[in-house]
N, C-alpha and C. Protein backbone atom coordinates (compact mmCIF):
# COMPACT_ATOMS: atom_id res chain seq x y z
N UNK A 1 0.84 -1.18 0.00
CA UNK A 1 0.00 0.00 0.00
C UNK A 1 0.89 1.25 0.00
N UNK A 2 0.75 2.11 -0.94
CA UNK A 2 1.21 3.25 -0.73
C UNK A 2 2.48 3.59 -1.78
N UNK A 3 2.52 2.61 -2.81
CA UNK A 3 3.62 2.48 -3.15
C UNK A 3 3.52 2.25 -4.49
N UNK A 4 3.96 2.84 -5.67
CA UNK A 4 3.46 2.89 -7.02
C UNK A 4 4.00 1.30 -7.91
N UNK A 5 3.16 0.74 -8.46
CA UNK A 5 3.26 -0.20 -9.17
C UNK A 5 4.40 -0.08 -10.39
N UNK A 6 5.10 1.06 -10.45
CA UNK A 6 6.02 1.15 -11.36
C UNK A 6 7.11 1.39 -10.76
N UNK A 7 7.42 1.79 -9.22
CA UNK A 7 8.62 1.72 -8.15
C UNK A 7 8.64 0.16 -7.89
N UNK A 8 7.52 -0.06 -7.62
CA UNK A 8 7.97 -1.64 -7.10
C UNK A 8 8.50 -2.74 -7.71
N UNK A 9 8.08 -2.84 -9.23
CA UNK A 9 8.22 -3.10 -10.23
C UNK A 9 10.25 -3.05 -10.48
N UNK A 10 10.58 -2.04 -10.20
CA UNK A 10 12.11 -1.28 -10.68
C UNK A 10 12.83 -1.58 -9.22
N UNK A 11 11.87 -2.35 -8.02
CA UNK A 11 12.92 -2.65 -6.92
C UNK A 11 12.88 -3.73 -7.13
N UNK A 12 12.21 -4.55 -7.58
CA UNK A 12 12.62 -6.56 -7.66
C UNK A 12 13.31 -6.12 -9.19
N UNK A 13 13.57 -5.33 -10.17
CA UNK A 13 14.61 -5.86 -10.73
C UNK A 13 15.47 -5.51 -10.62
N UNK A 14 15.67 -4.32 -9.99
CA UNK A 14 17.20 -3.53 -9.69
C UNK A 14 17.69 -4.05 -8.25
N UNK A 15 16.83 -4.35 -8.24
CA UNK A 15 17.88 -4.99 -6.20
C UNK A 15 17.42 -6.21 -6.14
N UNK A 16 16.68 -6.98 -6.75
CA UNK A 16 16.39 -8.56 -6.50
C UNK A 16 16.43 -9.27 -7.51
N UNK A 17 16.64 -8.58 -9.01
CA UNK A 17 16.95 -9.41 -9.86
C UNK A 17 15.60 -9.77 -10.16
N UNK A 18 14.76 -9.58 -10.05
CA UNK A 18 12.71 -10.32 -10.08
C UNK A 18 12.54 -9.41 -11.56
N UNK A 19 12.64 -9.99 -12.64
CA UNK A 19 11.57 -9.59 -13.68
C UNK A 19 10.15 -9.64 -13.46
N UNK A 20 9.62 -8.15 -13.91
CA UNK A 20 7.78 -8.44 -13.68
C UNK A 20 7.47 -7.33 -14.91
N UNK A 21 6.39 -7.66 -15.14
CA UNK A 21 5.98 -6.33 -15.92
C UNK A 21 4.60 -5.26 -15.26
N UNK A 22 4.81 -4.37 -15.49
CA UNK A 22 3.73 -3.22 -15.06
C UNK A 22 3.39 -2.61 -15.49
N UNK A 23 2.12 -1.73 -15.13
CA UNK A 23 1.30 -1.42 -15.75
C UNK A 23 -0.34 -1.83 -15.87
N UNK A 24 -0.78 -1.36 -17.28
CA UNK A 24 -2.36 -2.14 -17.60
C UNK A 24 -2.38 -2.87 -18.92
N UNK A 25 -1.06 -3.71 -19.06
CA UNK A 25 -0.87 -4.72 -19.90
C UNK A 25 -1.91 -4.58 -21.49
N UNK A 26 -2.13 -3.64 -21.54
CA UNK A 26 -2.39 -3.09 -23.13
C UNK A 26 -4.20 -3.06 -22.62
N UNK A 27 -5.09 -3.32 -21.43
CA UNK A 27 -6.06 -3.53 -21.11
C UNK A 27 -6.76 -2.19 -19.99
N UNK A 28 -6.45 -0.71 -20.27
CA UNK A 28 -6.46 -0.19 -19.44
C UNK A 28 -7.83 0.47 -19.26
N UNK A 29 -8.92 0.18 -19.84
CA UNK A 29 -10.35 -0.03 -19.76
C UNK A 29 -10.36 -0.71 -18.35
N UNK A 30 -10.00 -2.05 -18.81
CA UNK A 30 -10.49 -3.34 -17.80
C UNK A 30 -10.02 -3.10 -16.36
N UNK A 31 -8.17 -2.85 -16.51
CA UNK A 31 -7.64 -2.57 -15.14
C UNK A 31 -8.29 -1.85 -14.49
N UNK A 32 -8.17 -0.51 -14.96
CA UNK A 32 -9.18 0.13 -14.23
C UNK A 32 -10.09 0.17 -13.68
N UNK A 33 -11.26 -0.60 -14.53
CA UNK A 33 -12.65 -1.06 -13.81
C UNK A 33 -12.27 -2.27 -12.69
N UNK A 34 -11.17 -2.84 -12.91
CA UNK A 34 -10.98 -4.22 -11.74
C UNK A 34 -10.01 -3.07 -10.52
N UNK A 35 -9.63 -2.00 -10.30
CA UNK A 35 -9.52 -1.39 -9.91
C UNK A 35 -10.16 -0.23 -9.03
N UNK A 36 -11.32 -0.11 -9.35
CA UNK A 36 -12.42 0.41 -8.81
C UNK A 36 -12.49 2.10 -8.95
N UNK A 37 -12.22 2.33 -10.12
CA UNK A 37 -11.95 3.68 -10.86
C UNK A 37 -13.51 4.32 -11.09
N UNK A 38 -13.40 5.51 -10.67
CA UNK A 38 -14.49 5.99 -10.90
C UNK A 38 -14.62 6.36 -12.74
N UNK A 39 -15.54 6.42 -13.28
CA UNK A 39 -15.53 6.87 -14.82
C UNK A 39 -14.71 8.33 -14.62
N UNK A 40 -14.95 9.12 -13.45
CA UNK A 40 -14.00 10.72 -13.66
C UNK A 40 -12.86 10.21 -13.33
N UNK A 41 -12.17 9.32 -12.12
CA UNK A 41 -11.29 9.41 -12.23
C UNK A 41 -10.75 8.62 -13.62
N UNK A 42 -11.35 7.58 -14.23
CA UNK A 42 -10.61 7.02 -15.24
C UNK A 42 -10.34 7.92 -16.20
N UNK A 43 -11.15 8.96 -16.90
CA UNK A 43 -11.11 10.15 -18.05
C UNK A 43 -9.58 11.26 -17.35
N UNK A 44 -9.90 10.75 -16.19
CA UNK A 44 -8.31 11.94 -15.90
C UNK A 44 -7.09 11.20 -15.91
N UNK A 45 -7.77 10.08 -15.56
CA UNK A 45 -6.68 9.10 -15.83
C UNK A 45 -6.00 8.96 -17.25
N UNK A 46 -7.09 9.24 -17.90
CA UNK A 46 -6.81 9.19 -19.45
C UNK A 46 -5.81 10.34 -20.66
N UNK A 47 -6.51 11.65 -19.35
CA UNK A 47 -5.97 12.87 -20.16
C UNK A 47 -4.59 13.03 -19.48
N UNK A 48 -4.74 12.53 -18.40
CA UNK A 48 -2.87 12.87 -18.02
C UNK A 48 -1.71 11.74 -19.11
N UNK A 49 -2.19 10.61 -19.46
CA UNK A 49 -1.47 9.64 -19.89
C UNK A 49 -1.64 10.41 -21.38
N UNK A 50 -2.69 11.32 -21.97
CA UNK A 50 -2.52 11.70 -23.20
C UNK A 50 -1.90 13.14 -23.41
N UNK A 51 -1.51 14.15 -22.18
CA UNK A 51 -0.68 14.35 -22.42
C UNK A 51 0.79 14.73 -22.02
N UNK A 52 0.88 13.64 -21.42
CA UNK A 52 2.52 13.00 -21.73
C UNK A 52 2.78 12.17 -20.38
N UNK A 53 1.69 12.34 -18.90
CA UNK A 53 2.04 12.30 -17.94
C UNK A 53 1.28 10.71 -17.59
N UNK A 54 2.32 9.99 -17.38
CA UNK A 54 1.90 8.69 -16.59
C UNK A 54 2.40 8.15 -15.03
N UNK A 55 2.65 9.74 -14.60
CA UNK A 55 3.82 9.24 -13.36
C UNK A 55 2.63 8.86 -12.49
N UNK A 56 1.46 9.34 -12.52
CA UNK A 56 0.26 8.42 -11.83
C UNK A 56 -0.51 7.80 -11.91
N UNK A 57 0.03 7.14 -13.10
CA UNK A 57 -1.10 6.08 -13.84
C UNK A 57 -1.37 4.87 -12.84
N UNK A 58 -2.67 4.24 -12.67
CA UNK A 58 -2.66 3.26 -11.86
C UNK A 58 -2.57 2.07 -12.55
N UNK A 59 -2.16 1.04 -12.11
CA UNK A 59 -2.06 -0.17 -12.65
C UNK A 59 -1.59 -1.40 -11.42
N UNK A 60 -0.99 -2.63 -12.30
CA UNK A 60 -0.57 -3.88 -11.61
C UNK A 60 0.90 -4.15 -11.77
N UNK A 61 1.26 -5.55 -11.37
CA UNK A 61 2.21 -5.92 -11.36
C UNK A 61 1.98 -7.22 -11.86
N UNK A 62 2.45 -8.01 -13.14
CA UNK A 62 2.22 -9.44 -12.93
C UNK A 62 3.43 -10.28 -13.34
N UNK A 63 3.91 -11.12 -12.45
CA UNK A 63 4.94 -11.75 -12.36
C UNK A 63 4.49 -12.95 -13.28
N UNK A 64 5.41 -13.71 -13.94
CA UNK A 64 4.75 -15.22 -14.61
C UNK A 64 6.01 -16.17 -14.05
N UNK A 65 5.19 -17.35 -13.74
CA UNK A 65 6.31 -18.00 -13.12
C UNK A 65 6.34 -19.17 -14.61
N UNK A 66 7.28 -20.53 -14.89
CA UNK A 66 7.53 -21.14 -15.98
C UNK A 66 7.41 -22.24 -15.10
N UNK A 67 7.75 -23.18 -16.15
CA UNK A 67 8.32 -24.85 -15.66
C UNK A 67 9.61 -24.59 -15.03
N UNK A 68 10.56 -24.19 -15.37
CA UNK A 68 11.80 -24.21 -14.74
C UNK A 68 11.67 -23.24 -13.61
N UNK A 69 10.65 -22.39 -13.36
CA UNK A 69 10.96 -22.18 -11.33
C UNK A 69 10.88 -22.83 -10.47
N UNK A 70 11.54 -22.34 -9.29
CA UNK A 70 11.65 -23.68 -8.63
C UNK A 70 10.97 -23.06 -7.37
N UNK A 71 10.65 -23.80 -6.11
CA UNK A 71 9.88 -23.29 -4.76
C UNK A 71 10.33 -21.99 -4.12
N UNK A 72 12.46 -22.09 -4.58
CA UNK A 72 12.75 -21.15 -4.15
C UNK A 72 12.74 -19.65 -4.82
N UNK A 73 13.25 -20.12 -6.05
CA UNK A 73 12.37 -18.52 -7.04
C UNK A 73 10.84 -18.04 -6.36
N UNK A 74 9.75 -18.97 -5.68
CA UNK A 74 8.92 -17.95 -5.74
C UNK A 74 8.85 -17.36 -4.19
N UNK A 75 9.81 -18.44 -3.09
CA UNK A 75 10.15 -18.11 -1.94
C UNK A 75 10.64 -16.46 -2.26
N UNK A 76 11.84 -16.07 -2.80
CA UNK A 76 12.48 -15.36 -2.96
C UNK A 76 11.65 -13.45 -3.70
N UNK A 77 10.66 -14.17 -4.48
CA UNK A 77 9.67 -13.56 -4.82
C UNK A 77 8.43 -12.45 -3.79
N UNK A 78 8.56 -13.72 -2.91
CA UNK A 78 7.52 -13.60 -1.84
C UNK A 78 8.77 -12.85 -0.72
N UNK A 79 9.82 -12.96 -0.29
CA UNK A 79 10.50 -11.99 0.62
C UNK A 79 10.98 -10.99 0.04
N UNK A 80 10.84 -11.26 -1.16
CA UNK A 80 11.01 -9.23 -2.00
C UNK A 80 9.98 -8.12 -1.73
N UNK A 81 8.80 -8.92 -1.82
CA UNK A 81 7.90 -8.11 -1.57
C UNK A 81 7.44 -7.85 -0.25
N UNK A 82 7.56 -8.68 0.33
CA UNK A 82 7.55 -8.38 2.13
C UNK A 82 8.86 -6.73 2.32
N UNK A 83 10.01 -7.10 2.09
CA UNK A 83 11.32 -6.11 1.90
C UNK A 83 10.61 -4.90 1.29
N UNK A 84 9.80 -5.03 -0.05
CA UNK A 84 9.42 -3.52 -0.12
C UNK A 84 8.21 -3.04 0.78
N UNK A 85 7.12 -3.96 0.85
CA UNK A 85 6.05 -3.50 1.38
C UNK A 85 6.75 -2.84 2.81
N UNK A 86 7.78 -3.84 3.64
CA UNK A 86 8.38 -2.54 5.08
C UNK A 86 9.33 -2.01 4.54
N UNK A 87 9.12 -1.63 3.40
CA UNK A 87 10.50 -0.01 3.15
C UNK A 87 12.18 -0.67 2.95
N UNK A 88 11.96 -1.61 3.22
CA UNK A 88 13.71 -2.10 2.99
C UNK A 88 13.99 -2.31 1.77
N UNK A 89 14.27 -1.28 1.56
CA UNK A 89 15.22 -1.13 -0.25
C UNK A 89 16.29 0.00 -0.11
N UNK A 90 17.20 -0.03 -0.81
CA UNK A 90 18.36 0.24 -1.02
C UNK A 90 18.60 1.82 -1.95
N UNK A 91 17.97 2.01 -2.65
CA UNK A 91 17.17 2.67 -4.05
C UNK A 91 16.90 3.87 -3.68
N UNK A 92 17.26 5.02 -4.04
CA UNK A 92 16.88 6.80 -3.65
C UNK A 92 16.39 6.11 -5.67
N UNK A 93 14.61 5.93 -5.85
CA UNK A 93 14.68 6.10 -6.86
C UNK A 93 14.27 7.25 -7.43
N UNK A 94 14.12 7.47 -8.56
CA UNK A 94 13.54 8.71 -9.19
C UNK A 94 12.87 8.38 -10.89
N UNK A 95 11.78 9.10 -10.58
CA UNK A 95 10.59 8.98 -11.35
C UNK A 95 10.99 9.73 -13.13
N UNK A 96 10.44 8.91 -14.22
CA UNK A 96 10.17 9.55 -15.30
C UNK A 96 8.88 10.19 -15.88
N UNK A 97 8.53 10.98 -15.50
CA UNK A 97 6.92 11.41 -15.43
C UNK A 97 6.41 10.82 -17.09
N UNK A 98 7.25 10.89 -17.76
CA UNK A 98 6.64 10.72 -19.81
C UNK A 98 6.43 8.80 -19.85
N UNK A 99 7.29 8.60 -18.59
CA UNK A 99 7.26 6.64 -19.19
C UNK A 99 6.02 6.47 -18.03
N UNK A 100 6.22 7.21 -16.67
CA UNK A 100 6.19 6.82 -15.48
C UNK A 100 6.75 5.89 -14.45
N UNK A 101 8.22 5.35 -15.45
CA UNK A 101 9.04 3.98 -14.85
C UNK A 101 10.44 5.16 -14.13
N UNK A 102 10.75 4.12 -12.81
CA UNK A 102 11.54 4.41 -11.97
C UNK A 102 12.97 3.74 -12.59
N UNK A 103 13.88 4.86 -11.95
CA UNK A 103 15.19 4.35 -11.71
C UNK A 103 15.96 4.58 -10.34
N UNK A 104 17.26 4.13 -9.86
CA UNK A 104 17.77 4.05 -8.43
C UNK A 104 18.70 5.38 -9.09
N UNK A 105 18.72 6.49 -8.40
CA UNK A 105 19.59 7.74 -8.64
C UNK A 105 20.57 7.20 -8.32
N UNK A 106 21.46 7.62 -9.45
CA UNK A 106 22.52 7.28 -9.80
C UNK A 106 23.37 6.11 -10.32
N UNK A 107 22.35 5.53 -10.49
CA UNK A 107 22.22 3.52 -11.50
C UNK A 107 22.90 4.08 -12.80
N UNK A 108 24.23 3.16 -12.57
CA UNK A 108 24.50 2.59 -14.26
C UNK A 108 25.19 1.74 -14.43
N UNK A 109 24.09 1.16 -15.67
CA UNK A 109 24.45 -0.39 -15.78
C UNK A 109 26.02 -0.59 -16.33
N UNK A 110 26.40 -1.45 -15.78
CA UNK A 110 27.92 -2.15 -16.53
C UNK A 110 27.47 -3.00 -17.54
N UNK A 111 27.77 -2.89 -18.38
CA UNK A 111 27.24 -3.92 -19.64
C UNK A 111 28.55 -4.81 -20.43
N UNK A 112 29.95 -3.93 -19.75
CA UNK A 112 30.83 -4.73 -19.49
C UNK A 112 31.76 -5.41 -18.81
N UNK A 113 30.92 -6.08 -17.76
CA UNK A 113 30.79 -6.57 -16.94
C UNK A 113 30.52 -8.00 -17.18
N UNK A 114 29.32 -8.24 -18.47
CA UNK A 114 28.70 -9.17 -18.48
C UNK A 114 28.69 -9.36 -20.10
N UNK A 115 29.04 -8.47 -20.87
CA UNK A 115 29.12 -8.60 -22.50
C UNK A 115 30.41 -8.34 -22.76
N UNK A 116 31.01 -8.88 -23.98
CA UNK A 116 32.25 -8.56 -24.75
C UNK A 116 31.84 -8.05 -26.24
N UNK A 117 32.44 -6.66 -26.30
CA UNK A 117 32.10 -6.13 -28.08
C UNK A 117 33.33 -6.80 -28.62
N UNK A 118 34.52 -7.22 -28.14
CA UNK A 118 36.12 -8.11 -28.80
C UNK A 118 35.73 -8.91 -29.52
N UNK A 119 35.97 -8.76 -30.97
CA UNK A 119 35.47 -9.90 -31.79
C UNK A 119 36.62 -11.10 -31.43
């Protein structure tokens, strides 16, 4: 509670490694109504996202688990979100009002770290 579906989203992958996606998964009629949006708030909902502003868009989070997870992937899942729901994150993040997706101030990725451009 209290905590935007697009921060939380950017703390299981930036500090826990948890891919999820967020948002209203191309369905933002429906979310909304499973959300309990009033028709005014949904139309404002609408005109801020049209023009340019989604830093308060409401939405979800939905994780997909596969065949290859295992008890402890969703163990691990389940104490991420305990960690954000009491505030334990690591992250001074900061907001993009045009995407509405978070980043940890001052994050940057090493990409060589983990890739080689050396033919």
């Amino acid at each position: 509670d209290g905590i935007s579906h697009f921060k939380a989203s950017a703390i299981l992958g930036y500090e826990f490694g948890i891919g999820v996606r967020s948002g209203c998964f191309c369905a933002h009629p429906y979310i909304l109504h499973l959300l309990g949006l009033t028709h005014q708030q949904a139309d404002s909902v609408r005109s801020n996202i049209l023009s340019g502003d989604r830093s308060d868009m409401p939405g979800l989070i939905r994780a997909s688990f596969g065949l290859y997870n295992s008890y402890e992937d969703i163990d691990a899942f389940v104490e991420a979100l305990a960690c954000i729901a009491q505030g334990k994150y690591r992250g001074n993040y900061l907001q993009d009002k045009k995407t509405g997706e978070y980043v940890p101030q001052g994050w940057q990725p090493s990409f060589e770290q983990f890739f080689s451009l050396a033919d």
